[in-house]
Protein backbone atom coordinates (compact mmCIF):
# COMPACT_ATOMS: atom_id res chain seq x y z
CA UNK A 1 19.71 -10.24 -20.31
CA UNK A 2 18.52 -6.91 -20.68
CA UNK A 3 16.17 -5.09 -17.69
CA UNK A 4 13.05 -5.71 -17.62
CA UNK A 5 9.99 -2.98 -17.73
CA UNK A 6 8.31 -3.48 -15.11
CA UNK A 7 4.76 -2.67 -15.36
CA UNK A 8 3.33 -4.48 -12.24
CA UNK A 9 1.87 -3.21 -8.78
CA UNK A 10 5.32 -4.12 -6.89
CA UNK A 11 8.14 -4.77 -7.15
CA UNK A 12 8.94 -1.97 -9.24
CA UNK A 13 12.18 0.23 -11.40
CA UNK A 14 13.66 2.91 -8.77
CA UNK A 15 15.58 5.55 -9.40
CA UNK A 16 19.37 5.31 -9.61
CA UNK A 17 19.97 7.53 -6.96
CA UNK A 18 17.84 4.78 -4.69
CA UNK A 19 19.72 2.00 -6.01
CA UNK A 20 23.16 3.48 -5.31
CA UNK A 21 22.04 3.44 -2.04
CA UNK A 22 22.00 0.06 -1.08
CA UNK A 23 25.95 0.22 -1.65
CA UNK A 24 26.26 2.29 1.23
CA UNK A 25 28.84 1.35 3.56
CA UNK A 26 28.34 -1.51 6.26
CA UNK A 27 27.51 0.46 9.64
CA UNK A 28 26.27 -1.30 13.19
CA UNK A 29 22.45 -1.37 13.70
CA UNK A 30 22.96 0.17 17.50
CA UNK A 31 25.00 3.04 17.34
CA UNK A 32 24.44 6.66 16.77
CA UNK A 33 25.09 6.60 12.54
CA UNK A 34 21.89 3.94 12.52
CA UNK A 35 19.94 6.27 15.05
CA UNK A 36 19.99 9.12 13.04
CA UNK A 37 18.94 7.35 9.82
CA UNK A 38 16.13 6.17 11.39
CA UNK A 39 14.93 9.62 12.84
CA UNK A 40 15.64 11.31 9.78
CA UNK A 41 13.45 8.35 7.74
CA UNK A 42 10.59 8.02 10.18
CA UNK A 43 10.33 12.17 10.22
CA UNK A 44 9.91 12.03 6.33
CA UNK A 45 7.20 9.01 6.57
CA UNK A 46 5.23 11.50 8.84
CA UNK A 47 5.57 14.13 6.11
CA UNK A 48 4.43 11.62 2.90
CA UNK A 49 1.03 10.94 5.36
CA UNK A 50 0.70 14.79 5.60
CA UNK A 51 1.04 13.60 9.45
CA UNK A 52 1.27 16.35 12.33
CA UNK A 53 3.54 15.83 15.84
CA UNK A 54 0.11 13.59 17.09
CA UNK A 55 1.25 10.97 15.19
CA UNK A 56 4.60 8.63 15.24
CA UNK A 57 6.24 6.21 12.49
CA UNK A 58 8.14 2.87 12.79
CA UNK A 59 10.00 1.26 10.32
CA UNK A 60 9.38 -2.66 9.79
CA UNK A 61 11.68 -5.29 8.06
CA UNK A 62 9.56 -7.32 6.14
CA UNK A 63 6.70 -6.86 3.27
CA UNK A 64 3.64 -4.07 2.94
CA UNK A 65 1.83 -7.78 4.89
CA UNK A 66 4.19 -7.22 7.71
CA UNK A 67 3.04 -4.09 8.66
CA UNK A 68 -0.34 -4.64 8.42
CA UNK A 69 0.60 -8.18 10.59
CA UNK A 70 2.35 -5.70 13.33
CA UNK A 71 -0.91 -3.54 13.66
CA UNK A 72 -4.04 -6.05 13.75
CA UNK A 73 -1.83 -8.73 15.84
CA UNK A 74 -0.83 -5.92 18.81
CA UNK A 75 -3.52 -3.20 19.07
CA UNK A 76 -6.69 -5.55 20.69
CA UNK A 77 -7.35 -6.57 24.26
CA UNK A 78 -9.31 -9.82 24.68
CA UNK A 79 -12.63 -9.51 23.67
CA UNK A 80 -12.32 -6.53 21.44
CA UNK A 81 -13.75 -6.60 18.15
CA UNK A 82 -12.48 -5.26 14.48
CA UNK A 83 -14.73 -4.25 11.90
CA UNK A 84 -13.40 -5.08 8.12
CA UNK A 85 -14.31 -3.43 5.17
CA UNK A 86 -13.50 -5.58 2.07
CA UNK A 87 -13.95 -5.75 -1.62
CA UNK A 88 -10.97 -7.53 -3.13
CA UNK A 89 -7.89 -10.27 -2.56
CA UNK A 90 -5.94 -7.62 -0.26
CA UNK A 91 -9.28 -6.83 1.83
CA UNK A 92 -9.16 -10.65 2.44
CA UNK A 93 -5.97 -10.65 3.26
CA UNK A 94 -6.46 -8.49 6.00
CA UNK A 95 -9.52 -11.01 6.98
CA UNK A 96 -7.02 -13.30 6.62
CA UNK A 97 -4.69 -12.07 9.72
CA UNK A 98 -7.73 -11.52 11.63
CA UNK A 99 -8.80 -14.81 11.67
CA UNK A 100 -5.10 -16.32 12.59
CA UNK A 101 -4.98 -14.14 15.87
CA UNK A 102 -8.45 -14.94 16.48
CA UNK A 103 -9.98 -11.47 16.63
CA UNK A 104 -13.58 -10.67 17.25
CA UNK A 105 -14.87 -9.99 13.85
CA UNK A 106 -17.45 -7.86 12.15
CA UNK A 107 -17.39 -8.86 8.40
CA UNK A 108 -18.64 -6.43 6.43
CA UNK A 109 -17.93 -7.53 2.78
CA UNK A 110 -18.83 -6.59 -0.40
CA UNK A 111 -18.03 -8.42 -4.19
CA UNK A 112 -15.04 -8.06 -5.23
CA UNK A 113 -14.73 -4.60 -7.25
CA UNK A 114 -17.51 -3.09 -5.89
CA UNK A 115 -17.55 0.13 -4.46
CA UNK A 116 -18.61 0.19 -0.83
CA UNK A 117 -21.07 1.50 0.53
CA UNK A 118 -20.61 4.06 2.86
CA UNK A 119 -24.64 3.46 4.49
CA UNK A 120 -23.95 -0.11 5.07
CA UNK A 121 -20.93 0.51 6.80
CA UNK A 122 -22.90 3.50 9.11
CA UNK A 123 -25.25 1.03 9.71
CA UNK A 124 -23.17 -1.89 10.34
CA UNK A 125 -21.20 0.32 12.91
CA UNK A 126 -23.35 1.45 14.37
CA UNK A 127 -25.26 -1.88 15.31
CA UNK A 128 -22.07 -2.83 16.53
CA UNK A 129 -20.77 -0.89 19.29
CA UNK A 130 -18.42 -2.84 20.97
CA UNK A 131 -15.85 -2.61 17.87
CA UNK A 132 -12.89 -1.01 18.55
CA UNK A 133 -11.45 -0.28 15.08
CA UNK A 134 -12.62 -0.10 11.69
CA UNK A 135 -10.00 -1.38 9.41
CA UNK A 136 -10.08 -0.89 5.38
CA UNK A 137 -7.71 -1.22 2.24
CA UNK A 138 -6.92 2.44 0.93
CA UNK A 139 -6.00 1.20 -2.53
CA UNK A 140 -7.58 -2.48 -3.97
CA UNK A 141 -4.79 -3.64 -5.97
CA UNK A 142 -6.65 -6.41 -6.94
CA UNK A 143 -9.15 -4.52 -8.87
CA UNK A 144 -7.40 -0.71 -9.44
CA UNK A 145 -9.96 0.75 -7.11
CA UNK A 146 -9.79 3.41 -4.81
CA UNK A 147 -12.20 3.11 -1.51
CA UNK A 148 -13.85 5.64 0.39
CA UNK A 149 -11.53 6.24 2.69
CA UNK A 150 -12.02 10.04 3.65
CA UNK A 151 -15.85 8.91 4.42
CA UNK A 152 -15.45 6.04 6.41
CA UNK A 153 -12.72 8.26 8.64
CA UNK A 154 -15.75 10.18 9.03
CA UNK A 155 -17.77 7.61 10.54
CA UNK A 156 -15.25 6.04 12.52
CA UNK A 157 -14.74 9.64 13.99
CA UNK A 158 -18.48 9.81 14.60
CA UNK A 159 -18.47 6.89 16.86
CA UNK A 160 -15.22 6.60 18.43
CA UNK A 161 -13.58 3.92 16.71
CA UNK A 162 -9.93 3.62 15.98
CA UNK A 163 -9.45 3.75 11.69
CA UNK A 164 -6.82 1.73 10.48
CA UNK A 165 -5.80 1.35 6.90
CA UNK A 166 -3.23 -0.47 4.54
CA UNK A 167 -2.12 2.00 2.59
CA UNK A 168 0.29 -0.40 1.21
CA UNK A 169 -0.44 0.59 -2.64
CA UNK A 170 -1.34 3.92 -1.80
CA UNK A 171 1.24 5.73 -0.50
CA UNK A 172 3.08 8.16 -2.51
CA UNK A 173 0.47 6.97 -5.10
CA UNK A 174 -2.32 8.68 -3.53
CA UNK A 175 -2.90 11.52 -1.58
CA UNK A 176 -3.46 11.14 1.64
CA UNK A 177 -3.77 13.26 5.10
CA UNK A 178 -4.13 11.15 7.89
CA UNK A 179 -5.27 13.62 10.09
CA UNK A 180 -7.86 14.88 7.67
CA UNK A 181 -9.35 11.58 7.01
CA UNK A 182 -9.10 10.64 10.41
CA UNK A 183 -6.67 7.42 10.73
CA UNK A 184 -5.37 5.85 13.26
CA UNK A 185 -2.68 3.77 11.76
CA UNK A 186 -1.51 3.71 7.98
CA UNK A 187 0.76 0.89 7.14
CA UNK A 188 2.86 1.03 3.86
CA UNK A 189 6.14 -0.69 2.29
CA UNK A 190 8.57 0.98 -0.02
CA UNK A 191 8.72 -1.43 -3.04
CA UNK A 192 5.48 0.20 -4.57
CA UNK A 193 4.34 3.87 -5.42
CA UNK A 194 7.25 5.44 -3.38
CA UNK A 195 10.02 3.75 -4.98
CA UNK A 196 12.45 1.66 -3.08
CA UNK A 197 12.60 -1.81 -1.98
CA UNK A 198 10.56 -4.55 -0.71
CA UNK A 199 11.32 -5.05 2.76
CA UNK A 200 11.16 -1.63 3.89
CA UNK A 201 7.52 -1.46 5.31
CA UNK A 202 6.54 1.38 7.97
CA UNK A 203 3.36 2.51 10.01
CA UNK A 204 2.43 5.84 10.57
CA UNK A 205 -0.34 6.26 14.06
CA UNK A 206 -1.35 8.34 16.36
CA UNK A 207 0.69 8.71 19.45
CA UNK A 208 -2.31 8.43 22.07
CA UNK A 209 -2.87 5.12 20.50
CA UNK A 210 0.36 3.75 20.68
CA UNK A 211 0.51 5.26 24.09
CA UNK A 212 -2.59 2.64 24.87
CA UNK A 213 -0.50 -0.29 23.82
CA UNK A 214 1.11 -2.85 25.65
CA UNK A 215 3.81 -5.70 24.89
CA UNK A 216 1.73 -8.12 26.20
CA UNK A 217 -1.19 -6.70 24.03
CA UNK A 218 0.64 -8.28 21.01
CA UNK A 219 0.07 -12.04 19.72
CA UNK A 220 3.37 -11.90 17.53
CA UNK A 221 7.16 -11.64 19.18
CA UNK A 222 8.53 -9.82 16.11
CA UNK A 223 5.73 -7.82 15.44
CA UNK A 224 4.97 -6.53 18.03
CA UNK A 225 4.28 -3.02 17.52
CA UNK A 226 4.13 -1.53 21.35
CA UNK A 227 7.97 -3.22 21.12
CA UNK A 228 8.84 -1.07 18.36
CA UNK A 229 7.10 2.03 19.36
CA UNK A 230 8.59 1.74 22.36
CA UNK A 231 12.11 1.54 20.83
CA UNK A 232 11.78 4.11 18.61
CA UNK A 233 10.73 6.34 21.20
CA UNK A 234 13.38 6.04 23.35
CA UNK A 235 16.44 5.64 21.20
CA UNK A 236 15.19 5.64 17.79
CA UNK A 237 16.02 2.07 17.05
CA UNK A 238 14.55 -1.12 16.74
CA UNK A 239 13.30 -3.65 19.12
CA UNK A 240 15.29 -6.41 16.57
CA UNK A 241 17.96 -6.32 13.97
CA UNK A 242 16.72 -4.50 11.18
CA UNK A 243 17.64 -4.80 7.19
CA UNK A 244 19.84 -1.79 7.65
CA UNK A 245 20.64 -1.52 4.07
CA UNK A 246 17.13 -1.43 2.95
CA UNK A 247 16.69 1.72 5.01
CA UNK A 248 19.68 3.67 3.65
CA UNK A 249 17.51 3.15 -0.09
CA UNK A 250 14.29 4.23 1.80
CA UNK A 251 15.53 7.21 3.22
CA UNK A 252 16.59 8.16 -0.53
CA UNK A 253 13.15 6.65 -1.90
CA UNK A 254 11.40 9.19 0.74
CA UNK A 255 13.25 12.22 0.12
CA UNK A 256 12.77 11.88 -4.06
CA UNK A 257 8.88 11.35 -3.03
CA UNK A 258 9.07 14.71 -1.14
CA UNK A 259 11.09 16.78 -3.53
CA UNK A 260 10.55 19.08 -6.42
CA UNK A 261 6.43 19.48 -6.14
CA UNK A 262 6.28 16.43 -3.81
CA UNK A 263 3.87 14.08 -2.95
CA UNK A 264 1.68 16.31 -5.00
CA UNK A 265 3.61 16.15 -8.50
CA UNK A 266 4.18 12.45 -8.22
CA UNK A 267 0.23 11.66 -7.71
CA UNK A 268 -0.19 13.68 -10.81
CA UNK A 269 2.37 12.05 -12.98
CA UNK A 270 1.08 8.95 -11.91
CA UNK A 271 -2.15 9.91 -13.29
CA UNK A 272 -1.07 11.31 -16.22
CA UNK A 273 0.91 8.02 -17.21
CA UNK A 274 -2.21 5.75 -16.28
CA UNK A 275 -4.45 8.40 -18.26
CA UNK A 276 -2.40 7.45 -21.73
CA UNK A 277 -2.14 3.72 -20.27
CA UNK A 278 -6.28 3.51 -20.14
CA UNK A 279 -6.56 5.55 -23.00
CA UNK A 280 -4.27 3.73 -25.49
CA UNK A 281 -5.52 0.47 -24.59
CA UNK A 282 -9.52 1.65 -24.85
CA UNK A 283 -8.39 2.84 -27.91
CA UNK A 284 -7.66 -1.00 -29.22
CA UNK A 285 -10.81 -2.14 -27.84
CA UNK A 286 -9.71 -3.48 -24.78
CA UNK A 287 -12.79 -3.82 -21.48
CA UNK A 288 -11.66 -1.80 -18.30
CA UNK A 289 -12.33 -3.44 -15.24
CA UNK A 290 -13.64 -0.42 -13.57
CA UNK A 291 -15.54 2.22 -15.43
CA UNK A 292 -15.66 5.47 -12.82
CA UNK A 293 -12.30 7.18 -13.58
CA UNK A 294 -12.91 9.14 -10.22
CA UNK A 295 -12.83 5.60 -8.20
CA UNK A 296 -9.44 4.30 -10.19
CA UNK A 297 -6.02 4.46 -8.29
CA UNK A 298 -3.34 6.78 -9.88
CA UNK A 299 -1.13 3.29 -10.64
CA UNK A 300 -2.79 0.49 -11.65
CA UNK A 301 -5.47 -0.42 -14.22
CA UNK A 302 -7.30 -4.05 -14.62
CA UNK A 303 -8.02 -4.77 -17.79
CA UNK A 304 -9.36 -7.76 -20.33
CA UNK A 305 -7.85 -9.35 -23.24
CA UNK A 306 -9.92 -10.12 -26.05
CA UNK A 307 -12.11 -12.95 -26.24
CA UNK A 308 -10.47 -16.05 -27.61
CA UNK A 309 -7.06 -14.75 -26.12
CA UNK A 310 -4.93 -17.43 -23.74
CA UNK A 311 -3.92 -15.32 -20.75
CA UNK A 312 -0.75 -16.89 -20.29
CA UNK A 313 0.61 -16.65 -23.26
CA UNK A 314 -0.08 -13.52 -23.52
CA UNK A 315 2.11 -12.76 -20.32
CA UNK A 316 4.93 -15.00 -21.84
CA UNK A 317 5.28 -13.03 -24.76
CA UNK A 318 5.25 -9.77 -23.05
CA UNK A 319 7.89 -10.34 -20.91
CA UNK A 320 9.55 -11.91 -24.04
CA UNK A 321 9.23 -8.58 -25.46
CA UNK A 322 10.77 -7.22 -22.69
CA UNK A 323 7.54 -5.87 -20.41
CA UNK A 324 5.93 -7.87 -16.99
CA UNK A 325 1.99 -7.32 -16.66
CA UNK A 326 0.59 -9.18 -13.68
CA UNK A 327 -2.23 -11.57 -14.28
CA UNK A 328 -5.65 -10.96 -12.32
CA UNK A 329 -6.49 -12.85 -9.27
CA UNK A 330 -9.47 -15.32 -8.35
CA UNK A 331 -12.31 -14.60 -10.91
CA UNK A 332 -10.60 -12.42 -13.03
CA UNK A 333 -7.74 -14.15 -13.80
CA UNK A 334 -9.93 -17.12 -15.20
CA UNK A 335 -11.84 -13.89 -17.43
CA UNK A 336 -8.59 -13.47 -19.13
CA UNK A 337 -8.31 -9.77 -17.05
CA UNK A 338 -4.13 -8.96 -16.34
CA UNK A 339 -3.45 -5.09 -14.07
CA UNK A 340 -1.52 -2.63 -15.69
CA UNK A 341 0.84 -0.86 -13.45
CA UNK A 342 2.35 2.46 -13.41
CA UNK A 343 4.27 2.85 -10.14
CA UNK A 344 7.98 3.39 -9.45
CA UNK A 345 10.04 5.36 -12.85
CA UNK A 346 7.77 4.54 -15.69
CA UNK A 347 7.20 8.10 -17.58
CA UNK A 348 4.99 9.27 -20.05
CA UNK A 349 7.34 8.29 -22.92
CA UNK A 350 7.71 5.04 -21.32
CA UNK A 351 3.12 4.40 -21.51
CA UNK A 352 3.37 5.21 -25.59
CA UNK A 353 6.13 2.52 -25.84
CA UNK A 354 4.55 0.15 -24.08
CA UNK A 355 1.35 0.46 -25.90
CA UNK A 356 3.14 -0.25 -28.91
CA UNK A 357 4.38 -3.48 -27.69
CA UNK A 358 0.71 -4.47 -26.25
CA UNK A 359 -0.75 -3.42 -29.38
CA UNK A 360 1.32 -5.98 -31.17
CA UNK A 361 0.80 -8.49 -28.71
CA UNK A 362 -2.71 -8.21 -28.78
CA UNK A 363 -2.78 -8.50 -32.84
């Protein structure tokens, strides 16, 4: 069988450089070869998250959910509340590992692709004062959408609250400063904008809070993130066996992120590639999800087949053709709505192909 394209939010194609890696030789998780990859790795997260010496990363084995698992399960005392902002499947994911650790919850939820509203959440906030963080998804992938993130950094700044954020489809796919918008912990995973692997998830955060955190704080053995602060602090390791090989192709993943115009030049051929993606298919009459081009992500684009048109046979004879579209979630999916995805090395000549092949699908 030939390669597929793939043209979904995750996994995604990486370079061959990143692939290569994963042949790298077979070296012991505890000794000094394995503590310098890590320092050298973590140091380069810090840079992607425009992140200053306040702020320390870890590296998790598992998913982008793993990280975001490590976070909400170890950073609140008994009692302490969490207010979520959601508007989509990966917003209620997060609501999801809330409600397994039983955490004190403030809901504050809007339909799904639907921009929030940055009053509501001032208002919310502020009638809740005993919440200790404000948690949001950066990037919806379940819509395409982009969420106020910069503004509701503000507000948590206003009042004191910890920020935290999956950035899970964002990074490397958006820009983002963490100190300039004002979060507390960003949680990402290689195997989406930045081009490596599944499995390789990390979490970037502020060094006073980690320096709050306790073991006992955490309701997870594994991820327990005052464990692996802790360890990467003191010998830059990891408070379990790691996938080691999975970090020799993120350490390659990170430095082709941060090369030749950086995180800056990658954003913008992201957005050039979805630009010819939205245009081409608007141009065969397709329905966009989402209609404010200012409030789409850089890599991923909902949109609906025509009327009349059986969703999954459309996807079959896609990826018969060679290309994998995802389907849309919930609601959507039952609208006949599949996401378009540009992460990972899809290229401008790579959008006008696939067109081609949607256009005759769709006919």
């Amino acid at each position: 069988m030939s390669a597929p394209k793939l043209f979904s939010p995750g996994p995604i194609m990486v370079k061959e450089n990143v692939r290569a890696a994963l042949a790298h030789y077979d070296i012991c998780h505890r000794g000094a070869e394995f503590e310098e990859l890590f320092a050298r790795a973590t140091a380069k997260i810090n840079k992607l998250f425009k992140a200053d010496d306040s702020y320390r990363s870890v590296i998790i084995s598992g998913s982008g959910t793993s990280s975001n698992e490590t976070v909400l399960s170890s950073i609140f005392n008994e009692g302490e509340k969490v207010m979520l902002i959601r508007n989509g499947v990966f917003g209620e994911r997060l609501l999801e590992i809330i409600q397994k650790y039983e955490i004190p919850l403030v809901d504050c939820e809007f339909p799904w692709g639907e921009y929030p509203s940055v009053e509501k959440i001032e208002e919310m906030l502020a009638a809740n004062p005993e919440v200790k963080t404000v948690a949001m998804v950066f990037h919806e992938t379940s819509t395409g959408m982009v969420n106020p993130v910069k503004a509701v950094g503000e507000i948590a700044k206003k009042y004191n609250k910890w920020f935290f954020v999956d950035c899970v489809s964002a990074a490397a796919g958006e820009l983002i400063d963490v100190v300039d918008m004002n979060i507390t912990f960003a949680t990402s995973v290689g195997g989406k904008c930045l081009g490596a692997y599944p499995g390789s998830a990390y979490i970037c955060g502020k060094r006073e809070a980690y320096e709050t955190l306790t073991p006992a704080m955490g309701k997870n053995v594994y991820l327990n993130l005052a464990k692996h602060y802790a360890a990467a602090e003191k010998n830059n390791q990891t408070p379990n066996t790691p996938n080691v090989n999975l970090f020799w192709a993120l350490d390659v993943a990170l430095d082709n992120a941060l090369a030749d115009g950086g995180v800056e030049a990658r954003v913008a051929r992201y957005k050039e590639c979805a630009g010819i993606l939205r245009k081409g298919m608007q141009d065969m009459g397709l329905k966009l999800l989402l209609d404010d081009e200012s409030r789409m992500a850089s890599t991923v684009t909902s949109v609906f087949l025509p009327e009349g048109k059986d969703l999954k046979a459309f996807l079959v004879e896609m990826e018969d053709k060679g290309y994998v579209v995802y389907s849309g979630k919930g609601k959507y999916e039952e609208m006949g709505m599949f996401q378009v995805a540009n992460m990972g090395e899809i290229y401008p000549e790579d959008c006008y192909e696939f067109l081609e092949v949607l256009k005759s699908c769709i006919a």
